[in-house]
PDB file of N, CA and C in Angstrom:
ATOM      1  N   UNK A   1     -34.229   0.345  46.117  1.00  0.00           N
ATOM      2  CA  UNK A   1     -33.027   0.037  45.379  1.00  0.00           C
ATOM      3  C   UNK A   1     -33.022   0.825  44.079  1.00  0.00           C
ATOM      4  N   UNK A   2     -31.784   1.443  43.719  1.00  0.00           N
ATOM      5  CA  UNK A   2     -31.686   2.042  42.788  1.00  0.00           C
ATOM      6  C   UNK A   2     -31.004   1.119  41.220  1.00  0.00           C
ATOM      7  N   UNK A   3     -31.329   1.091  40.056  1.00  0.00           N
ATOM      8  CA  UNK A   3     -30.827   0.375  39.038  1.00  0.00           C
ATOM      9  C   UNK A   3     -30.265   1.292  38.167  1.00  0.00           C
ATOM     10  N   UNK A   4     -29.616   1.545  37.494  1.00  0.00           N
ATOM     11  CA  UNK A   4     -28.713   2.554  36.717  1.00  0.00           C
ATOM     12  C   UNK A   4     -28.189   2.058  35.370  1.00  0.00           C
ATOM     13  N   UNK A   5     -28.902   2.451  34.335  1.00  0.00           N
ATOM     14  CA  UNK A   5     -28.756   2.169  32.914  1.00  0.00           C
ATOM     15  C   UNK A   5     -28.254   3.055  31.950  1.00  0.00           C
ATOM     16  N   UNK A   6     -27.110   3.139  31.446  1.00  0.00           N
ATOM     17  CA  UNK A   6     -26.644   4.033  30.717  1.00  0.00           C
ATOM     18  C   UNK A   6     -27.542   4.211  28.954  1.00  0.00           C
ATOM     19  N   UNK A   7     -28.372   5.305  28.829  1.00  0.00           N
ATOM     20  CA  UNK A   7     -29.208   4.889  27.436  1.00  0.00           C
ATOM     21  C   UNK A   7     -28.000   5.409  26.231  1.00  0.00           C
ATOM     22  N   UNK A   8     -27.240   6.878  26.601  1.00  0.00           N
ATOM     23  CA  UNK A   8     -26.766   7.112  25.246  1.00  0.00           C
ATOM     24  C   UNK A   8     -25.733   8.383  25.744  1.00  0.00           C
ATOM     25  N   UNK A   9     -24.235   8.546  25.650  1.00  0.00           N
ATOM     26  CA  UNK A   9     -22.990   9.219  26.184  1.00  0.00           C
ATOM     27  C   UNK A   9     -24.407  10.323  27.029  1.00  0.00           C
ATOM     28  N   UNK A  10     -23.629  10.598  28.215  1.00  0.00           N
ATOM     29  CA  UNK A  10     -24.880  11.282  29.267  1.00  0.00           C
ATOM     30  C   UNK A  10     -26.330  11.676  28.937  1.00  0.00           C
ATOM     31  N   UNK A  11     -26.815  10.407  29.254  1.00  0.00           N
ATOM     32  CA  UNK A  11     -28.169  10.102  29.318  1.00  0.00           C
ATOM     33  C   UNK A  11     -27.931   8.938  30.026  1.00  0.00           C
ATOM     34  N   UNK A  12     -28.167   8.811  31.456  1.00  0.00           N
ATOM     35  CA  UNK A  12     -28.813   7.238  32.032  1.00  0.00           C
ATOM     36  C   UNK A  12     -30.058   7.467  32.473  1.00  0.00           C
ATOM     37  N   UNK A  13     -30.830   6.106  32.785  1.00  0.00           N
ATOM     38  CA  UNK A  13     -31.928   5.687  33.383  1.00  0.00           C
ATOM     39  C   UNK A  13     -31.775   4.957  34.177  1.00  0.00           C
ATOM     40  N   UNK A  14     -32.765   5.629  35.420  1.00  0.00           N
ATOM     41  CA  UNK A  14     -32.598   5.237  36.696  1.00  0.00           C
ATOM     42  C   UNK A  14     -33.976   4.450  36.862  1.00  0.00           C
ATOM     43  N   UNK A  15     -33.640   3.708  37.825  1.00  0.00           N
ATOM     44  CA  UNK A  15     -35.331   3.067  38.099  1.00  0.00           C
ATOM     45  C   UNK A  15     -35.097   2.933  39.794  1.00  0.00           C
ATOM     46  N   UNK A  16     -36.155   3.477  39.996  1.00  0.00           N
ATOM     47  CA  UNK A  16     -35.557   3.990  41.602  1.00  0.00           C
ATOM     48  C   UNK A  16     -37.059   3.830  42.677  1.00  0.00           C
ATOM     49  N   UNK A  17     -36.900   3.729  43.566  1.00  0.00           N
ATOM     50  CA  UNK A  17     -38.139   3.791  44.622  1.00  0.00           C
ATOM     51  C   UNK A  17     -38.077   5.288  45.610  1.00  0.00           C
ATOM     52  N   UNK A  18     -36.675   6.244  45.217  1.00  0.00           N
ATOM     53  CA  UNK A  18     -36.221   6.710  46.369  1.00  0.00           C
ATOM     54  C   UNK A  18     -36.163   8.204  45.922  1.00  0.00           C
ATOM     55  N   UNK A  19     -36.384   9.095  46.621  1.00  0.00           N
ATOM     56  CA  UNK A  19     -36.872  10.701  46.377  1.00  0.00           C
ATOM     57  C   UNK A  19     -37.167  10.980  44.937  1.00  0.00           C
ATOM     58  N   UNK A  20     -38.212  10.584  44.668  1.00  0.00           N
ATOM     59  CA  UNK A  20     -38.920  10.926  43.168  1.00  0.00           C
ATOM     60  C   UNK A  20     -39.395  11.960  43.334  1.00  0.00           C
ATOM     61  N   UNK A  21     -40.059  12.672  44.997  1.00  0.00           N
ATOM     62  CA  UNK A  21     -40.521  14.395  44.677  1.00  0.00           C
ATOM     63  C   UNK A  21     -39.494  15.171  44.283  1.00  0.00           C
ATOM     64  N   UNK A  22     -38.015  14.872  44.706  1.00  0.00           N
ATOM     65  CA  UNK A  22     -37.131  15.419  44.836  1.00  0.00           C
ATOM     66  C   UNK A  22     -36.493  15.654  42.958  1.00  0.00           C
ATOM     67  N   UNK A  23     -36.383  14.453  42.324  1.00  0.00           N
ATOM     68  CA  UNK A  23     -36.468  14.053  41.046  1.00  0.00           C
ATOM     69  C   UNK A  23     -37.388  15.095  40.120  1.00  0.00           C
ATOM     70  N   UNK A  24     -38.667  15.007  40.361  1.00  0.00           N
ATOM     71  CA  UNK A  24     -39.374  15.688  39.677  1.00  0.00           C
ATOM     72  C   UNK A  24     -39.003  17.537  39.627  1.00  0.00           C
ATOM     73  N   UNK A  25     -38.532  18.112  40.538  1.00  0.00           N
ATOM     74  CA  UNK A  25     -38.000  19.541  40.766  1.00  0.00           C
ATOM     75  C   UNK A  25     -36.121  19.655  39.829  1.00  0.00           C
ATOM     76  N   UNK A  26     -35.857  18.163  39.701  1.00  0.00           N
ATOM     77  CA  UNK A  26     -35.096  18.482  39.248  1.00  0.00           C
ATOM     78  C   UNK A  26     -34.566  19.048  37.782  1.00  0.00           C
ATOM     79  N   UNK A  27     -33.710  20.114  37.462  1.00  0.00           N
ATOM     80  CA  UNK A  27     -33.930  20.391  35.980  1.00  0.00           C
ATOM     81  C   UNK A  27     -33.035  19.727  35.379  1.00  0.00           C
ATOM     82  N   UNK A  28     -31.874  18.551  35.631  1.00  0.00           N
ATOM     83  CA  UNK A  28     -31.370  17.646  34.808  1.00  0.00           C
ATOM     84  C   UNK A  28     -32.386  16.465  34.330  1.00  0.00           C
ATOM     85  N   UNK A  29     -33.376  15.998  34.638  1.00  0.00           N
ATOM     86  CA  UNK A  29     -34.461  15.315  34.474  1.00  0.00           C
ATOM     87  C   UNK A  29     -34.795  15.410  33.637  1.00  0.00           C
ATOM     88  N   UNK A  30     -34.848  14.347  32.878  1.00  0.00           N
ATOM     89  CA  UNK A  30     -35.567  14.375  31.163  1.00  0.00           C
ATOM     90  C   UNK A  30     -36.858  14.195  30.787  1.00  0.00           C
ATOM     91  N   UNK A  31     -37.156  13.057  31.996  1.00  0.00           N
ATOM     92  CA  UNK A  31     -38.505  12.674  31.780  1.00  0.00           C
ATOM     93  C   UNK A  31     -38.775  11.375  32.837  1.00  0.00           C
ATOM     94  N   UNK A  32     -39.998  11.458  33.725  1.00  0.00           N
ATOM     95  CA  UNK A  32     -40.235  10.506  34.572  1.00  0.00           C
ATOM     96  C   UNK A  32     -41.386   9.321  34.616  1.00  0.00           C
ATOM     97  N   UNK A  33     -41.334   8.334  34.361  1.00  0.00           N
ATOM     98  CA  UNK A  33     -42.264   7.390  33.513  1.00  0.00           C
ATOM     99  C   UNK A  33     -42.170   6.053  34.069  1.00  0.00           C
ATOM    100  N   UNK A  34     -43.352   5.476  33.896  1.00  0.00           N
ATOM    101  CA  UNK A  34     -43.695   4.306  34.797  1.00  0.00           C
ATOM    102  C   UNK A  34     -43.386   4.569  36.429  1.00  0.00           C
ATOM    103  N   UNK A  35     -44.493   5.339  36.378  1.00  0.00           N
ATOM    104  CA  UNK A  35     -44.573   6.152  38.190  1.00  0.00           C
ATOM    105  C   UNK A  35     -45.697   4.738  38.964  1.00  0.00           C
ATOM    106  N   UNK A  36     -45.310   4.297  39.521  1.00  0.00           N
ATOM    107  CA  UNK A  36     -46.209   3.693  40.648  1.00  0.00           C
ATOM    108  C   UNK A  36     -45.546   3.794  41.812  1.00  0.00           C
ATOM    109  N   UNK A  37     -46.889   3.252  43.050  1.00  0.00           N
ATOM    110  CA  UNK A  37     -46.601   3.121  44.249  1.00  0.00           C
ATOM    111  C   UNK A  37     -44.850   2.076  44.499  1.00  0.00           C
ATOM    112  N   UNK A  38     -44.571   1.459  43.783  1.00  0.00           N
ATOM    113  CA  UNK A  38     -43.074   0.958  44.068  1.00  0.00           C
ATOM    114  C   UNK A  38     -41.814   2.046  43.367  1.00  0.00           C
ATOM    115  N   UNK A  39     -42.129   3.360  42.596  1.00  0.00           N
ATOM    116  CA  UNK A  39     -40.794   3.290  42.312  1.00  0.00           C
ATOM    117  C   UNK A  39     -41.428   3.925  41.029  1.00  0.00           C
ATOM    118  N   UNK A  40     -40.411   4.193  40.273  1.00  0.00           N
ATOM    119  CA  UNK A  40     -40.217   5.123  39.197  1.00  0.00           C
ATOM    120  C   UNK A  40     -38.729   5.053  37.841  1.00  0.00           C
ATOM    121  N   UNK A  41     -39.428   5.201  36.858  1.00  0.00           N
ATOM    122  CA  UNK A  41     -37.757   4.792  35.821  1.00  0.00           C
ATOM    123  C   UNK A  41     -38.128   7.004  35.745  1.00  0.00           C
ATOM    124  N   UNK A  42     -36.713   7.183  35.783  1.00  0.00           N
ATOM    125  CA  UNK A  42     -36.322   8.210  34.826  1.00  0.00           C
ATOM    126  C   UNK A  42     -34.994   7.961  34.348  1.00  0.00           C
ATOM    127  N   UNK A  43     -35.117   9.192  33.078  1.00  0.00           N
ATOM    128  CA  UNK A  43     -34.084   9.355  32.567  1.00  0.00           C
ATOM    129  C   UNK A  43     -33.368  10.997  32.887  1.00  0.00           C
ATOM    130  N   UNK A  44     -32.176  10.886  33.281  1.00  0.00           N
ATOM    131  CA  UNK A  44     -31.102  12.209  33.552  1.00  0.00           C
ATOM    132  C   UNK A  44     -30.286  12.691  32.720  1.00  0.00           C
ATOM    133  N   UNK A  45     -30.121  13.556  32.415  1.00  0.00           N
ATOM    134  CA  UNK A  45     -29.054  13.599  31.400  1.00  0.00           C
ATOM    135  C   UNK A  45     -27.461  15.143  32.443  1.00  0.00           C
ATOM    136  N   UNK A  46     -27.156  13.709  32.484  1.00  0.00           N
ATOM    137  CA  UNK A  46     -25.504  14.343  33.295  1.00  0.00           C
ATOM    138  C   UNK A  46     -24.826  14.869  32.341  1.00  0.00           C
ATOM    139  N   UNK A  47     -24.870  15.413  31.316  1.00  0.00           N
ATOM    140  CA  UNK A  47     -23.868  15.508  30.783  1.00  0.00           C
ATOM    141  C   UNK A  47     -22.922  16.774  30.883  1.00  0.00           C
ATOM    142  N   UNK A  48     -23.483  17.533  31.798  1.00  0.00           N
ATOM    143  CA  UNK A  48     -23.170  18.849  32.383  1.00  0.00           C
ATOM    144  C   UNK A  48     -22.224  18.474  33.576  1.00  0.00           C
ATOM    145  N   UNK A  49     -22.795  17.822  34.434  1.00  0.00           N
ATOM    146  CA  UNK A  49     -21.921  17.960  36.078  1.00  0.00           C
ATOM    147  C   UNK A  49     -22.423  16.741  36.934  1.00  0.00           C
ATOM    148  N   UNK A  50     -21.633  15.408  36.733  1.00  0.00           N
ATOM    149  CA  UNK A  50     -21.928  14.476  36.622  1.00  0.00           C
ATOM    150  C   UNK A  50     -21.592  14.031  38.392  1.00  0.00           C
ATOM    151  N   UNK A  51     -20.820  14.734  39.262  1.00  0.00           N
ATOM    152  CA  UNK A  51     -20.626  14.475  40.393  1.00  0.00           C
ATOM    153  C   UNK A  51     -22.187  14.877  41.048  1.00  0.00           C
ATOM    154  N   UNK A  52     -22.553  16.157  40.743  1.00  0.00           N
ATOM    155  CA  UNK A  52     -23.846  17.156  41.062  1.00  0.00           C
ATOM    156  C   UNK A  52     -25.320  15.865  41.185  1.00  0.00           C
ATOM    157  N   UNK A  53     -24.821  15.820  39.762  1.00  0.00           N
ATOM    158  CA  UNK A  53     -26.464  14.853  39.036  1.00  0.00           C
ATOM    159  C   UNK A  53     -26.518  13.330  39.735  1.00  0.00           C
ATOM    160  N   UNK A  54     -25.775  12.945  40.185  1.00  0.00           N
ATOM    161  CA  UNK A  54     -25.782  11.586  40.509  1.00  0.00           C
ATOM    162  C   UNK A  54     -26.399  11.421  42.599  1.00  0.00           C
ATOM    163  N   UNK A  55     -25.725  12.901  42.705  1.00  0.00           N
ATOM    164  CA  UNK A  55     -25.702  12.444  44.251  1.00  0.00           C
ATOM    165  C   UNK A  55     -27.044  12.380  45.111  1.00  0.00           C
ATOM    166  N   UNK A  56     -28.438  12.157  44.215  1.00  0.00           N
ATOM    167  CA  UNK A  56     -29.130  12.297  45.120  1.00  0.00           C
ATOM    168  C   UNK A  56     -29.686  10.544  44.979  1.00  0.00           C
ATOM    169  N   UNK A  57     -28.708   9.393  43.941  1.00  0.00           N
ATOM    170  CA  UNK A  57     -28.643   8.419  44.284  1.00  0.00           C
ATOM    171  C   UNK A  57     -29.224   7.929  45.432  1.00  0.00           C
ATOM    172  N   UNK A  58     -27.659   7.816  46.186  1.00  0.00           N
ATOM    173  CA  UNK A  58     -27.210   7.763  47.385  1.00  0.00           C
ATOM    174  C   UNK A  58     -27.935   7.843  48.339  1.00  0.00           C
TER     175      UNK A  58
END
């Protein structure tokens, strides 16, 4: 399950269980923290192309 926290105008934090290798290659990625075997918080910063940055949600 994905949780979605807006920190500050494009910047959210995600807390996610779901393609974190995929996450980590990414260059909108700010920073990826509290990594364990359940899941992972990062923070994204969309503030470029916000359809792009979101879809690997899903």
């Amino acid at each position: 399950m994905t949780e979605v926290r807006e920190l500050a105008p494009g910047l959210i934090e995600l807390q996610t269980d779901k393609h974190i290798e995929e996450l980590e290659k990414d260059g909108s990625v700010v920073a990826i923290y509290e990594k364990d075997s359940e899941g992972a918080k990062v923070i994204v910063d969309i503030s470029e192309n916000l359809t792009d940055n979101l879809s690997y949600i899903y």
